[in-house]
Every structure is written in C-alpha cells, then in structure tokens.
PDB file of N, CA and C in Angstrom:
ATOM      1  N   UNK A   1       3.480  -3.523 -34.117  1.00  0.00           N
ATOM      2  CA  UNK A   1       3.559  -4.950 -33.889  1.00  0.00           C
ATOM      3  C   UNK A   1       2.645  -5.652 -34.895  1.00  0.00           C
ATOM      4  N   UNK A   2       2.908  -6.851 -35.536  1.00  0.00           N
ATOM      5  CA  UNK A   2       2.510  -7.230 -36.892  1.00  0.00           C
ATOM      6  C   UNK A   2       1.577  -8.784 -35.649  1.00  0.00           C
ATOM      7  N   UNK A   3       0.607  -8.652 -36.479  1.00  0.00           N
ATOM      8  CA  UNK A   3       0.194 -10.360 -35.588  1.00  0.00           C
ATOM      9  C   UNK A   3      -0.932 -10.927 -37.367  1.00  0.00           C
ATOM     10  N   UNK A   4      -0.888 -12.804 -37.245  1.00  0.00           N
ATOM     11  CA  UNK A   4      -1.189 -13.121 -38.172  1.00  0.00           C
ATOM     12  C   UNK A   4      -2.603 -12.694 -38.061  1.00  0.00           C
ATOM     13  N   UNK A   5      -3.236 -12.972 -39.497  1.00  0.00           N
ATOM     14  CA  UNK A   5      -4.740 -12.285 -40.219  1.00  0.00           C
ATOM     15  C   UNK A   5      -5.320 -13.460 -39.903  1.00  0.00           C
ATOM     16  N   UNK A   6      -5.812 -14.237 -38.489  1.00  0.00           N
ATOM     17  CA  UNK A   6      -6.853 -14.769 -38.284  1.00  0.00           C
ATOM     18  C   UNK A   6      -7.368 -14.342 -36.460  1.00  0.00           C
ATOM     19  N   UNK A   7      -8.130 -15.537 -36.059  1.00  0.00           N
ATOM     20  CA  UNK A   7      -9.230 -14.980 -34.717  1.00  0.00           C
ATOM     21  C   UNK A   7      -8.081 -14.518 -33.960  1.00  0.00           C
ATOM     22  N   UNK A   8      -6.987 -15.429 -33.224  1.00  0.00           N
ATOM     23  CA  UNK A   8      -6.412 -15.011 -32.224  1.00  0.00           C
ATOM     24  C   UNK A   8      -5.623 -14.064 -32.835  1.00  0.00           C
ATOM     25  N   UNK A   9      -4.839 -13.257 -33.649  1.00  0.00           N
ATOM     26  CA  UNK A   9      -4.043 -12.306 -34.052  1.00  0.00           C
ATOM     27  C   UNK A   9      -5.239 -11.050 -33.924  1.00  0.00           C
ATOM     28  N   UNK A  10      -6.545 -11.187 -34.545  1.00  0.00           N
ATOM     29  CA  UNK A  10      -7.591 -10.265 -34.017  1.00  0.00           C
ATOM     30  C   UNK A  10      -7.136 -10.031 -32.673  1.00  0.00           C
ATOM     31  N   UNK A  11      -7.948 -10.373 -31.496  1.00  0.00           N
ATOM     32  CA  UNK A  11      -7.440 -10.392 -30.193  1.00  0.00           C
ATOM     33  C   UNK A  11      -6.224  -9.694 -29.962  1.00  0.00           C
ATOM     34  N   UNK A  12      -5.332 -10.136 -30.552  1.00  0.00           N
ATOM     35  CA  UNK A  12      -3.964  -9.310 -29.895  1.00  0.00           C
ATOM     36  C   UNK A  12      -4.061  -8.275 -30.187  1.00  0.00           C
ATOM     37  N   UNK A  13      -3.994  -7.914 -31.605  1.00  0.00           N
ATOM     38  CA  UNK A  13      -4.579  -6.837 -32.523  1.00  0.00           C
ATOM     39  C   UNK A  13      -5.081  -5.273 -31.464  1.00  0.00           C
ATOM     40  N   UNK A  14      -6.142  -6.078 -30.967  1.00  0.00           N
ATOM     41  CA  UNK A  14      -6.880  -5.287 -30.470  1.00  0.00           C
ATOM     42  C   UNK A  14      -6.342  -4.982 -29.442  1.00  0.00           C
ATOM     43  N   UNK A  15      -6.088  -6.013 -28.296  1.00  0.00           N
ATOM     44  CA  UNK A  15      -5.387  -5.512 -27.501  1.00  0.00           C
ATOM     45  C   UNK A  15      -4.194  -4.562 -27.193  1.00  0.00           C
ATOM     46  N   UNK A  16      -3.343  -4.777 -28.269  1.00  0.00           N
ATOM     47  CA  UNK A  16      -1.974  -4.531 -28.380  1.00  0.00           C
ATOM     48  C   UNK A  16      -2.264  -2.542 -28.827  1.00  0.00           C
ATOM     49  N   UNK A  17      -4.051  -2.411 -29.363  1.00  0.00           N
ATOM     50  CA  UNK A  17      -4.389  -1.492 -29.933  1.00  0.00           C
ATOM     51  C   UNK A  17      -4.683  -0.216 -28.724  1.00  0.00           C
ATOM     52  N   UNK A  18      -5.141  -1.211 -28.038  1.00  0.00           N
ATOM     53  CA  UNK A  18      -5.632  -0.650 -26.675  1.00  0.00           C
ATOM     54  C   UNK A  18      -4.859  -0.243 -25.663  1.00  0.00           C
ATOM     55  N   UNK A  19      -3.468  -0.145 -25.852  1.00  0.00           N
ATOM     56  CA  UNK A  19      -2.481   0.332 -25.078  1.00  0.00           C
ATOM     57  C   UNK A  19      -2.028  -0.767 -24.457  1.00  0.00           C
ATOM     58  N   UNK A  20      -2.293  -2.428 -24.327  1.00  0.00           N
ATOM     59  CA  UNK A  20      -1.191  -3.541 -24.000  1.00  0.00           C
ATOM     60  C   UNK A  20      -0.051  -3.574 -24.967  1.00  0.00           C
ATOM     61  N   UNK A  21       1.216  -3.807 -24.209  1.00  0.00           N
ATOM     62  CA  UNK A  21       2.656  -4.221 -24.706  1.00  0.00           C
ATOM     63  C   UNK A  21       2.415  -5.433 -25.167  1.00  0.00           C
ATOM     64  N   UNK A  22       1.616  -6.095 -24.133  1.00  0.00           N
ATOM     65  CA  UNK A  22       1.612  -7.828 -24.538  1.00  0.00           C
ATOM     66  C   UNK A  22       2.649  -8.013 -24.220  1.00  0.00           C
ATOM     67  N   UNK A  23       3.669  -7.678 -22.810  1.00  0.00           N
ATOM     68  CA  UNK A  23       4.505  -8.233 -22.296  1.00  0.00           C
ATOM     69  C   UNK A  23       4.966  -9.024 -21.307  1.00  0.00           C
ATOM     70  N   UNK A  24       3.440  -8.593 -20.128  1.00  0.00           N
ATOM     71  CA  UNK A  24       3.826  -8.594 -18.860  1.00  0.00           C
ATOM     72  C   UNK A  24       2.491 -10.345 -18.661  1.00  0.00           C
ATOM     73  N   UNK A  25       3.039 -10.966 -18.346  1.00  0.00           N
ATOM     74  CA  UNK A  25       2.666 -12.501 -17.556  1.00  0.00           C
ATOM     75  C   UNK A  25       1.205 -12.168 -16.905  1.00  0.00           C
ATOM     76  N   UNK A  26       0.084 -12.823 -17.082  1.00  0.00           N
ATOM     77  CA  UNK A  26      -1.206 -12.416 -16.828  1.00  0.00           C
ATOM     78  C   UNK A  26      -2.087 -14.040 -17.355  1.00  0.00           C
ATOM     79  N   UNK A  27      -2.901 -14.201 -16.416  1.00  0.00           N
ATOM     80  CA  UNK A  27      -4.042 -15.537 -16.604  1.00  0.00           C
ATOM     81  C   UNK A  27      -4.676 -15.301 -17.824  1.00  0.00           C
ATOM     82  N   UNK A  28      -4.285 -16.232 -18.403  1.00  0.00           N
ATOM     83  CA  UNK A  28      -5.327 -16.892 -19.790  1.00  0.00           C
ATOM     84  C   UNK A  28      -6.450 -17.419 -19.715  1.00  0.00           C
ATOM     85  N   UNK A  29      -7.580 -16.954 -19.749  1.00  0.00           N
ATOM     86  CA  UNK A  29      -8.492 -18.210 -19.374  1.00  0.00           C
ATOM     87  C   UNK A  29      -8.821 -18.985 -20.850  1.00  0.00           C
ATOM     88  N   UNK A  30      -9.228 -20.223 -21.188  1.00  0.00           N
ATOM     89  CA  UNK A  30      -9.211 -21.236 -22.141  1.00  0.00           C
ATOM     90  C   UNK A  30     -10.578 -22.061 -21.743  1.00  0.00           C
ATOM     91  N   UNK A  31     -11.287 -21.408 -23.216  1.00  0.00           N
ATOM     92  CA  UNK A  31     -13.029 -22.078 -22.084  1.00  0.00           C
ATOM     93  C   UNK A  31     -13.475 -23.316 -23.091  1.00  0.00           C
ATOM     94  N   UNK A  32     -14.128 -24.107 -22.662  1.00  0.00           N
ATOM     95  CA  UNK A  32     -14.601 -25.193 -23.291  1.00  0.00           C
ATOM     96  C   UNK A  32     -16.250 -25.577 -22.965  1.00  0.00           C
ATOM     97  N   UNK A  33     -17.081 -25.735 -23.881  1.00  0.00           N
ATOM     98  CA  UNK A  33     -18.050 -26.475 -23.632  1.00  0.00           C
ATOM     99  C   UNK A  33     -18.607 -27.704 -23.835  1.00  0.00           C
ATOM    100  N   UNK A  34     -19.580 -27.788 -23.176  1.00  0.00           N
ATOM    101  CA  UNK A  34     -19.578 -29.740 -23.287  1.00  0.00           C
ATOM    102  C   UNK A  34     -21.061 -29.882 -22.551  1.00  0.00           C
ATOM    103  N   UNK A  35     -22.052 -30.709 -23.543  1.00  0.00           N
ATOM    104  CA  UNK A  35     -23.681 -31.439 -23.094  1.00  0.00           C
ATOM    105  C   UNK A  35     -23.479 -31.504 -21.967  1.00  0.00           C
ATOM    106  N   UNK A  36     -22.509 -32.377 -21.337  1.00  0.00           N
ATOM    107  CA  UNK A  36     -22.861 -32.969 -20.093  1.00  0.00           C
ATOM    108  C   UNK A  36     -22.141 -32.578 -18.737  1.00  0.00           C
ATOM    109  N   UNK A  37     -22.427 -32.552 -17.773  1.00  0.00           N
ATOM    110  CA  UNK A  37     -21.391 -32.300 -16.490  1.00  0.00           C
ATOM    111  C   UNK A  37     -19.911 -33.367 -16.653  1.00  0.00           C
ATOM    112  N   UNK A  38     -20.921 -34.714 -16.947  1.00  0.00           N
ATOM    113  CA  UNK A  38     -19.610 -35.538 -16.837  1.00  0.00           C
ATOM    114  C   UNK A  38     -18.739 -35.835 -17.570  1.00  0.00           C
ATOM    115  N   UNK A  39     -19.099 -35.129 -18.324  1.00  0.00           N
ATOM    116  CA  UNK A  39     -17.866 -34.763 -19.923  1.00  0.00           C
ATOM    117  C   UNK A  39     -17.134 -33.426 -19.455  1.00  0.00           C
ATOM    118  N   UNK A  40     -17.786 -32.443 -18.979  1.00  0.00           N
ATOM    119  CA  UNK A  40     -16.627 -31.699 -18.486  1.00  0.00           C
ATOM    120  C   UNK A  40     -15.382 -31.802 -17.443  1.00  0.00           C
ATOM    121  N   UNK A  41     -16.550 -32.534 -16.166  1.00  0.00           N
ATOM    122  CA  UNK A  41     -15.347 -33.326 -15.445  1.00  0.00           C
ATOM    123  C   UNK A  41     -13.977 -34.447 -16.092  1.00  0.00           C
ATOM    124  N   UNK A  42     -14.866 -35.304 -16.865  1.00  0.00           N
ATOM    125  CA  UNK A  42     -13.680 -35.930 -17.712  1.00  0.00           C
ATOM    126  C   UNK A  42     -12.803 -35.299 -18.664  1.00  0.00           C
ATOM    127  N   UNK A  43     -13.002 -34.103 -18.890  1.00  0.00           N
ATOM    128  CA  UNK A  43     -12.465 -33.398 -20.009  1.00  0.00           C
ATOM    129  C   UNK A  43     -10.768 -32.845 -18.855  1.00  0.00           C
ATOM    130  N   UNK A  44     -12.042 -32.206 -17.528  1.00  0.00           N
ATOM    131  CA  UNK A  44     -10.542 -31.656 -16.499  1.00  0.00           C
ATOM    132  C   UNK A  44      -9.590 -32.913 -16.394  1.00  0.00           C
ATOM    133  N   UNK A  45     -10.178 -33.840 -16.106  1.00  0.00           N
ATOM    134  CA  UNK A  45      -9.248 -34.969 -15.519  1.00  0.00           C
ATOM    135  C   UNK A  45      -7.931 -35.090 -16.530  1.00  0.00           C
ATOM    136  N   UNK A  46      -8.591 -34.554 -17.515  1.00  0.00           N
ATOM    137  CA  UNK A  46      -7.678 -34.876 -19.597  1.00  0.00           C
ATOM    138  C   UNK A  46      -6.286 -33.559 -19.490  1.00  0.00           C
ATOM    139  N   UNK A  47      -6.430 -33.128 -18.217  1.00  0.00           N
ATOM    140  CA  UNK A  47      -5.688 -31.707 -18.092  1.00  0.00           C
ATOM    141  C   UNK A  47      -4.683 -31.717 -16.508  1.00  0.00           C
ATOM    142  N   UNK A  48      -4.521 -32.661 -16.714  1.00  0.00           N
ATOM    143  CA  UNK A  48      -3.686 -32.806 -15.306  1.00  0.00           C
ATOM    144  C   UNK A  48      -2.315 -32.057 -15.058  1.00  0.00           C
ATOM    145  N   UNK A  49      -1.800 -31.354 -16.321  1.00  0.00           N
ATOM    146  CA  UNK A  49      -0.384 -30.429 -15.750  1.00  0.00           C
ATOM    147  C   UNK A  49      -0.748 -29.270 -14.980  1.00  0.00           C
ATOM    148  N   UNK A  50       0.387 -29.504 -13.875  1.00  0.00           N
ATOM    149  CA  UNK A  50       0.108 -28.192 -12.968  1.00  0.00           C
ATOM    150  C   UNK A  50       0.097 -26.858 -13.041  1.00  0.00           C
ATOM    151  N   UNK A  51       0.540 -26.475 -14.421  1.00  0.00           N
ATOM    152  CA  UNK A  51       0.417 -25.197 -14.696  1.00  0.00           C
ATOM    153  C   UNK A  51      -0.877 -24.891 -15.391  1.00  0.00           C
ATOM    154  N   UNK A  52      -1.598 -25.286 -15.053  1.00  0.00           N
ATOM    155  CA  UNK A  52      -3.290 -25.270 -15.116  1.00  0.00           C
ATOM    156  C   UNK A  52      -3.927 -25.464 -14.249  1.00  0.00           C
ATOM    157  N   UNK A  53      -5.166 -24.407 -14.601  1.00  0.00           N
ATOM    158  CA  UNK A  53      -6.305 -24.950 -13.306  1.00  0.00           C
ATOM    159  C   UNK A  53      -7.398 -25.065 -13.935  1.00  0.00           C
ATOM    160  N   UNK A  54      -8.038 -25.700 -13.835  1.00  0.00           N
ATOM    161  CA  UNK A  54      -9.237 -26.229 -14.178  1.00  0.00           C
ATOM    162  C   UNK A  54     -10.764 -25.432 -13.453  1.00  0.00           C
ATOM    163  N   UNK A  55     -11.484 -24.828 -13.881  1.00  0.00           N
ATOM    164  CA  UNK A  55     -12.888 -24.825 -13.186  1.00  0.00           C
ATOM    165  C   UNK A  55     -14.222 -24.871 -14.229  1.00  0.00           C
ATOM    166  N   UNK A  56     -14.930 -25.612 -13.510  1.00  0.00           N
ATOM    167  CA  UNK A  56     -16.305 -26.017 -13.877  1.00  0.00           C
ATOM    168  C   UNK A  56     -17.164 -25.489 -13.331  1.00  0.00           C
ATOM    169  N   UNK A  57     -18.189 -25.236 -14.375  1.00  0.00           N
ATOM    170  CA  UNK A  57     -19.497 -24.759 -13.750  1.00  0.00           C
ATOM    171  C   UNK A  57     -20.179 -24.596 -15.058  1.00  0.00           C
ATOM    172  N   UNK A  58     -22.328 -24.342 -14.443  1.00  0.00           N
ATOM    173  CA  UNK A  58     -22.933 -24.517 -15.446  1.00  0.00           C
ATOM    174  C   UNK A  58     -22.722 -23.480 -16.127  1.00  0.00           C
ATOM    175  N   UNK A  59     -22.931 -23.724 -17.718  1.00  0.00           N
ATOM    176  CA  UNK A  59     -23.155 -22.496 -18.480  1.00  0.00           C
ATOM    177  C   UNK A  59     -24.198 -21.802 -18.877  1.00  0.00           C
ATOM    178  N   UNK A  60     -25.120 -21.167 -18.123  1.00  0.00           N
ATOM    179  CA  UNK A  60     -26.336 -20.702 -18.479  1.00  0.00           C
ATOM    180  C   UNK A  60     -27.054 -20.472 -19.552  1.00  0.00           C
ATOM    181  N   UNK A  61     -26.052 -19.372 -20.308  1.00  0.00           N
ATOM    182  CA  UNK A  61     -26.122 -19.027 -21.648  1.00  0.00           C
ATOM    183  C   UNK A  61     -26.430 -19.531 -22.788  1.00  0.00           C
ATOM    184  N   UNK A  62     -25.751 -20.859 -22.385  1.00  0.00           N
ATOM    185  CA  UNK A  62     -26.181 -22.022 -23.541  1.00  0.00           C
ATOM    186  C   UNK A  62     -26.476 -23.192 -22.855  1.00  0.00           C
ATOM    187  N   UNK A  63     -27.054 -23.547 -22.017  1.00  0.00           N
ATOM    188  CA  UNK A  63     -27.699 -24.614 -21.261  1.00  0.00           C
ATOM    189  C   UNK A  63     -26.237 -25.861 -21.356  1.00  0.00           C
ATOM    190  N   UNK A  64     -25.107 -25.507 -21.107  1.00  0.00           N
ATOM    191  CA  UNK A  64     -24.313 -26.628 -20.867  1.00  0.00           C
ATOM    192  C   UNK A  64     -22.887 -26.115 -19.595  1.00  0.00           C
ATOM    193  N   UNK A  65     -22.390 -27.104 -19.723  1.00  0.00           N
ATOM    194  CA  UNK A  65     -21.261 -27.155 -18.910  1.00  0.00           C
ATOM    195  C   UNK A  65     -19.950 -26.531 -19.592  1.00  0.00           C
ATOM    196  N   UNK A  66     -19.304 -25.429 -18.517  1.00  0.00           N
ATOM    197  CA  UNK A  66     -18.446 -24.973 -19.048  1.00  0.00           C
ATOM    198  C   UNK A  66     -17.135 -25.250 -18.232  1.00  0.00           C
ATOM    199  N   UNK A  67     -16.079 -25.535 -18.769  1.00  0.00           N
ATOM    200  CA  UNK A  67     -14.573 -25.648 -18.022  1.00  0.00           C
ATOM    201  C   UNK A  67     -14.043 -24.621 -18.474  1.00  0.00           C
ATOM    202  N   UNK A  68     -13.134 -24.121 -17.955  1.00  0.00           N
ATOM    203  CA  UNK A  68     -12.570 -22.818 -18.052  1.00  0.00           C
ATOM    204  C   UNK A  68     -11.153 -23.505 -17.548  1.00  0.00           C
ATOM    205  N   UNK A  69      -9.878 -23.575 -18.649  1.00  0.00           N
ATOM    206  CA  UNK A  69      -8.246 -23.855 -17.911  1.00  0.00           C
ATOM    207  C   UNK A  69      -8.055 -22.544 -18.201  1.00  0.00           C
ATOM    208  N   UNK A  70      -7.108 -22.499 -16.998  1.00  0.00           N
ATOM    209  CA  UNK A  70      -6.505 -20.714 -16.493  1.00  0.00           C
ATOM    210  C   UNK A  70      -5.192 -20.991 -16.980  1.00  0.00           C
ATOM    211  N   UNK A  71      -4.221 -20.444 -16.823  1.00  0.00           N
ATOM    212  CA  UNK A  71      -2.876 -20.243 -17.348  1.00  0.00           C
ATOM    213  C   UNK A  71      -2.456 -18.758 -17.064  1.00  0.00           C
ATOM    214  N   UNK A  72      -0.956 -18.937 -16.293  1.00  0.00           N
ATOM    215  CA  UNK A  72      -0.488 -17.876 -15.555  1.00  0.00           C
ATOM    216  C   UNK A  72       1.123 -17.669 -17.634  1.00  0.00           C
ATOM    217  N   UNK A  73       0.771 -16.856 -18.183  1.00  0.00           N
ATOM    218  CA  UNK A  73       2.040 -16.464 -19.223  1.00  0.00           C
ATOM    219  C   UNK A  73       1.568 -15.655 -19.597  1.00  0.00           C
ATOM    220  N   UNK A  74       2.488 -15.210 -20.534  1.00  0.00           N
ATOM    221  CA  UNK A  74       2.531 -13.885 -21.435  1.00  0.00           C
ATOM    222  C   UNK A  74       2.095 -14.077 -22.745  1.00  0.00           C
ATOM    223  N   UNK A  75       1.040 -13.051 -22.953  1.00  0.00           N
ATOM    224  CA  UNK A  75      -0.172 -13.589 -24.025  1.00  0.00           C
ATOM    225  C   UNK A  75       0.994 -13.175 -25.565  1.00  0.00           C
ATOM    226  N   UNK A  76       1.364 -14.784 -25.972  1.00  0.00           N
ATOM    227  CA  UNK A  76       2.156 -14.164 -28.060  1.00  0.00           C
ATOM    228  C   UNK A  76       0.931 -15.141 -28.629  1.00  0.00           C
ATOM    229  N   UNK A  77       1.122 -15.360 -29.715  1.00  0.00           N
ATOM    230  CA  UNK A  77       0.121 -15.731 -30.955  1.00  0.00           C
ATOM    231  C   UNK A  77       0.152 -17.149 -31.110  1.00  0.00           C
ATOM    232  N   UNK A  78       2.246 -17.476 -30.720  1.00  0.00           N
ATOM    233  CA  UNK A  78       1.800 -18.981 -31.311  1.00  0.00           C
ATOM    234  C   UNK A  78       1.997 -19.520 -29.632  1.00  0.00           C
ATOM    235  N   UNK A  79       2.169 -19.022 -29.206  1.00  0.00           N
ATOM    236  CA  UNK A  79       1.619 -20.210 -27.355  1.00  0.00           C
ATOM    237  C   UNK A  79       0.250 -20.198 -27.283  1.00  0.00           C
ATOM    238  N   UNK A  80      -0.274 -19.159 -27.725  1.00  0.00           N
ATOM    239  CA  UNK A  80      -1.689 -19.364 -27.216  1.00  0.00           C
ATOM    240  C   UNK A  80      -2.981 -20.352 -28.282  1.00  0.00           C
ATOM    241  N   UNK A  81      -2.288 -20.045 -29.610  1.00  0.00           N
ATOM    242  CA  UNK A  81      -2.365 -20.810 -30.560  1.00  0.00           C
ATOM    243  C   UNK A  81      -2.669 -22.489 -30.822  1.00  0.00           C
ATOM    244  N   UNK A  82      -1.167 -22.691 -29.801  1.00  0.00           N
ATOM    245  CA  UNK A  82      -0.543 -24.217 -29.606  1.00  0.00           C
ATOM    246  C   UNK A  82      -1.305 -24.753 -28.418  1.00  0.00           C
ATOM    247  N   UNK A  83      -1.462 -23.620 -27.326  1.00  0.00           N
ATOM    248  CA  UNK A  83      -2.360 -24.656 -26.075  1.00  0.00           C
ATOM    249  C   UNK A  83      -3.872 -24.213 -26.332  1.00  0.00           C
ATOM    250  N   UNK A  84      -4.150 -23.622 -27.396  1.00  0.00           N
ATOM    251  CA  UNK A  84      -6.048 -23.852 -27.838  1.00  0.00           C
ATOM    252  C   UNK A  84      -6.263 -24.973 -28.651  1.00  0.00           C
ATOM    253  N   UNK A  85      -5.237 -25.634 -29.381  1.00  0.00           N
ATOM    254  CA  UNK A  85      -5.195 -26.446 -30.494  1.00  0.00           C
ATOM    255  C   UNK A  85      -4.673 -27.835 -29.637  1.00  0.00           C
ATOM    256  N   UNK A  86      -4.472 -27.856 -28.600  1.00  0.00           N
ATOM    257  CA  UNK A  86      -4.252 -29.332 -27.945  1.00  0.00           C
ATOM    258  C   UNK A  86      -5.146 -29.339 -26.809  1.00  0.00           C
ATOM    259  N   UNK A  87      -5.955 -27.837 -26.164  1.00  0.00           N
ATOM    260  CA  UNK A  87      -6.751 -28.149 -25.043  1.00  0.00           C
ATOM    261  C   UNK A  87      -8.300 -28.832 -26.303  1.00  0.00           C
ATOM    262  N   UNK A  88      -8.085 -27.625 -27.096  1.00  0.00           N
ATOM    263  CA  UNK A  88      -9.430 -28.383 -28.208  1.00  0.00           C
ATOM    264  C   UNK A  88      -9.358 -29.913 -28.299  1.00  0.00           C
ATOM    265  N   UNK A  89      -8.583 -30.360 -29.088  1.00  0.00           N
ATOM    266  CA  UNK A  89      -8.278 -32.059 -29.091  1.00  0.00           C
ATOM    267  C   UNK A  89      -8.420 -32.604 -27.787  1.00  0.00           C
ATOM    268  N   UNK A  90      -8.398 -32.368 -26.794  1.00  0.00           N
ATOM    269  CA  UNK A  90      -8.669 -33.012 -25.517  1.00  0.00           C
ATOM    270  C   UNK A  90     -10.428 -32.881 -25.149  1.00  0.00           C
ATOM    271  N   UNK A  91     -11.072 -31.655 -24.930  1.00  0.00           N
ATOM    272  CA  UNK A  91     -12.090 -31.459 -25.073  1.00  0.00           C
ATOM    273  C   UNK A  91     -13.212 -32.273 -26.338  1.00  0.00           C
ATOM    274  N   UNK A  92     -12.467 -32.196 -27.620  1.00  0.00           N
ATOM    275  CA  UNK A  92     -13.078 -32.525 -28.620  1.00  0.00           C
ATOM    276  C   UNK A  92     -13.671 -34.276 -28.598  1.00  0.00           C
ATOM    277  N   UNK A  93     -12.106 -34.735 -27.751  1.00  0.00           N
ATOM    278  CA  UNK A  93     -12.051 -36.346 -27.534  1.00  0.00           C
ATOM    279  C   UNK A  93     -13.536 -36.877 -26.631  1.00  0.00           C
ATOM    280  N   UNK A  94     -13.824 -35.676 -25.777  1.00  0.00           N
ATOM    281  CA  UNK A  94     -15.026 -36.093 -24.812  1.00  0.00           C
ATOM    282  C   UNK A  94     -16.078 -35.565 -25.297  1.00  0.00           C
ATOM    283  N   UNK A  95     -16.384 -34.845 -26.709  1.00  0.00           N
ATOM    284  CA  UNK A  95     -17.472 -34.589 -26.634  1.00  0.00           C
ATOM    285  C   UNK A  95     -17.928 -32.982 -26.782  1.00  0.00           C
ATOM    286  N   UNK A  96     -16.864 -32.109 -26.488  1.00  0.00           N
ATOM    287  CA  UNK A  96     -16.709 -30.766 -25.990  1.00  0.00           C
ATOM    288  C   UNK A  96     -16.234 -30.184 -26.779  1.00  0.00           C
ATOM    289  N   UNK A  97     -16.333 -28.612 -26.907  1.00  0.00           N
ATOM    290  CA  UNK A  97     -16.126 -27.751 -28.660  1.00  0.00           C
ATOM    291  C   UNK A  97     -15.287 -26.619 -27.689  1.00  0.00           C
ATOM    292  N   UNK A  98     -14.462 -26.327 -27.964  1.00  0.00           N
ATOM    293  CA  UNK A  98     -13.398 -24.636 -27.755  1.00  0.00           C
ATOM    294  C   UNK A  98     -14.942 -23.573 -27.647  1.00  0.00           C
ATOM    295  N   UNK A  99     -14.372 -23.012 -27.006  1.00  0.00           N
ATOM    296  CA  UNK A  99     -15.409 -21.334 -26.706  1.00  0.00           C
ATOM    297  C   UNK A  99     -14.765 -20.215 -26.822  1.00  0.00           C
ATOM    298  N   UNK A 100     -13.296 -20.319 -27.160  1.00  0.00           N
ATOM    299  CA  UNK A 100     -12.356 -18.884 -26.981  1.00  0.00           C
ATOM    300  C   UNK A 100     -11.650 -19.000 -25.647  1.00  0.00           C
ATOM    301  N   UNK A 101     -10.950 -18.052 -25.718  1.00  0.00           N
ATOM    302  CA  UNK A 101     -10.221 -17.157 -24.713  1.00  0.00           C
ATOM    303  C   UNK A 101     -10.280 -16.005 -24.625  1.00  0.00           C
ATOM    304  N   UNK A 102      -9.319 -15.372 -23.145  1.00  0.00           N
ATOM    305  CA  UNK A 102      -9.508 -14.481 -22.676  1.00  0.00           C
ATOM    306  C   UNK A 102      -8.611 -13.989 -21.653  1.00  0.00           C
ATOM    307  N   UNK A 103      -8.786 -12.977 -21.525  1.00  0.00           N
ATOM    308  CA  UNK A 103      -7.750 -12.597 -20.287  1.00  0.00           C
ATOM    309  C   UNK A 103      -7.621 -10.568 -20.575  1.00  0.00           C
ATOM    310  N   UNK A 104      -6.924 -10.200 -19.263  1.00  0.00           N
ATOM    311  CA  UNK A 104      -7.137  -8.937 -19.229  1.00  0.00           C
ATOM    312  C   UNK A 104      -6.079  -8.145 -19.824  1.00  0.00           C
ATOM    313  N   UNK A 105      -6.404  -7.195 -20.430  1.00  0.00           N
ATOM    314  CA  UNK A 105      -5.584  -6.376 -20.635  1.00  0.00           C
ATOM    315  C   UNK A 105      -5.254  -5.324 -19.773  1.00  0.00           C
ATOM    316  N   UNK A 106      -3.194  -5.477 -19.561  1.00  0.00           N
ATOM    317  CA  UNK A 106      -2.648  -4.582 -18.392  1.00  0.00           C
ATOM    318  C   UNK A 106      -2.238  -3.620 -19.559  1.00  0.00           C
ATOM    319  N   UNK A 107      -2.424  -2.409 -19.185  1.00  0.00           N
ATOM    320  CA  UNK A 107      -1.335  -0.908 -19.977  1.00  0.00           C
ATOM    321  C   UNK A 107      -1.183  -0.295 -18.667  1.00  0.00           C
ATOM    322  N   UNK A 108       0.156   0.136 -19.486  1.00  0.00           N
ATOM    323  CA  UNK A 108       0.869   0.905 -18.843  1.00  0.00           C
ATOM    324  C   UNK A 108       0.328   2.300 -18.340  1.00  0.00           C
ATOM    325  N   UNK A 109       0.827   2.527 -17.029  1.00  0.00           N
ATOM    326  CA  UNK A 109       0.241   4.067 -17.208  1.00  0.00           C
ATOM    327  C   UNK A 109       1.643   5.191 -16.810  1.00  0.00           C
TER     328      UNK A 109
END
C-alpha cells in the first residue's frame, strides 16, 4: 500500500506496517490546543456536526486546554487530511494550533 511522503502518510505507513488493513471503521481522535478554557469551549461550539464529539479538558503537559473531536470512519490519507485542515482553520480562528491525531490500530488475527 503506497501512502503520500508527508506526517499523516507517516502514520498510516506505520500503521498499515504494523499489521492494520486500514479498513475497518474505528474513532479518530483530532486534538487541538488553545491558552484559554474559553477558546476551547468556543472552538467546540465552531464544531457542531453530529458526527463529532467534542471533549475538553486541561492539558497538563503543556499548561493549556485541550479539545479532542472524535470521529467514528475508516482511517485513508485524504479524509483525514481534509477534516485536520478544516478542524485546524476552525481552531486556528479562536486562537488554537492542531496537536495531531490518533486512533487505534485493529489487525487482524
């Protein structure tokens, strides 16, 4: 399986290395950070389709607020691509920078 030569094609890369098909429908998580609590709350409010969920909480690690949108699909290159590159612009609008993604890898056994 061929995936493009940047961060998220890494990721698959690896995964896909690790014995995932990268077929089967599994939560995305999509994390964002942001200075303030009330920039993260305003950031969720910026995310109102229902095929998202939204959660907040502090981020220790780096002394700020983190949102985390979940997403129930099947991890390819350019969906995940397309909703990091419009949750960013939403986040970015309040104040808030992308942190990556994530999600588990299923193999087969």
């Amino acid at each position: 399986m061929q995936f493009p030569d940047d961060d998220n094609g890494a990721v698959l890369r690896r995964m896909h290395d690790g014995g995932d098909a990268l077929t089967k429908p599994r939560i995305i998580d999509y994390c964002f950070a942001f200075p303030a609590r009330s920039q993260a709350i305003e950031f969720a409010a910026l995310v109102p389709e229902p095929e998202y969920e939204a959660c907040i909480s502090f981020y220790q690690e780096r002394d700020m607020w983190q949102v985390i949108i979940k997403k129930h699909m099947i991890p390819s290159h350019g969906a995940i691509s397309a909703i990091e590159t419009d949750l960013a612009a939403r986040a970015q609008s309040v104040g808030g920078e992308p942190d990556g993604w994530g999600c588990m890898r299923i193999t087969e056994k």
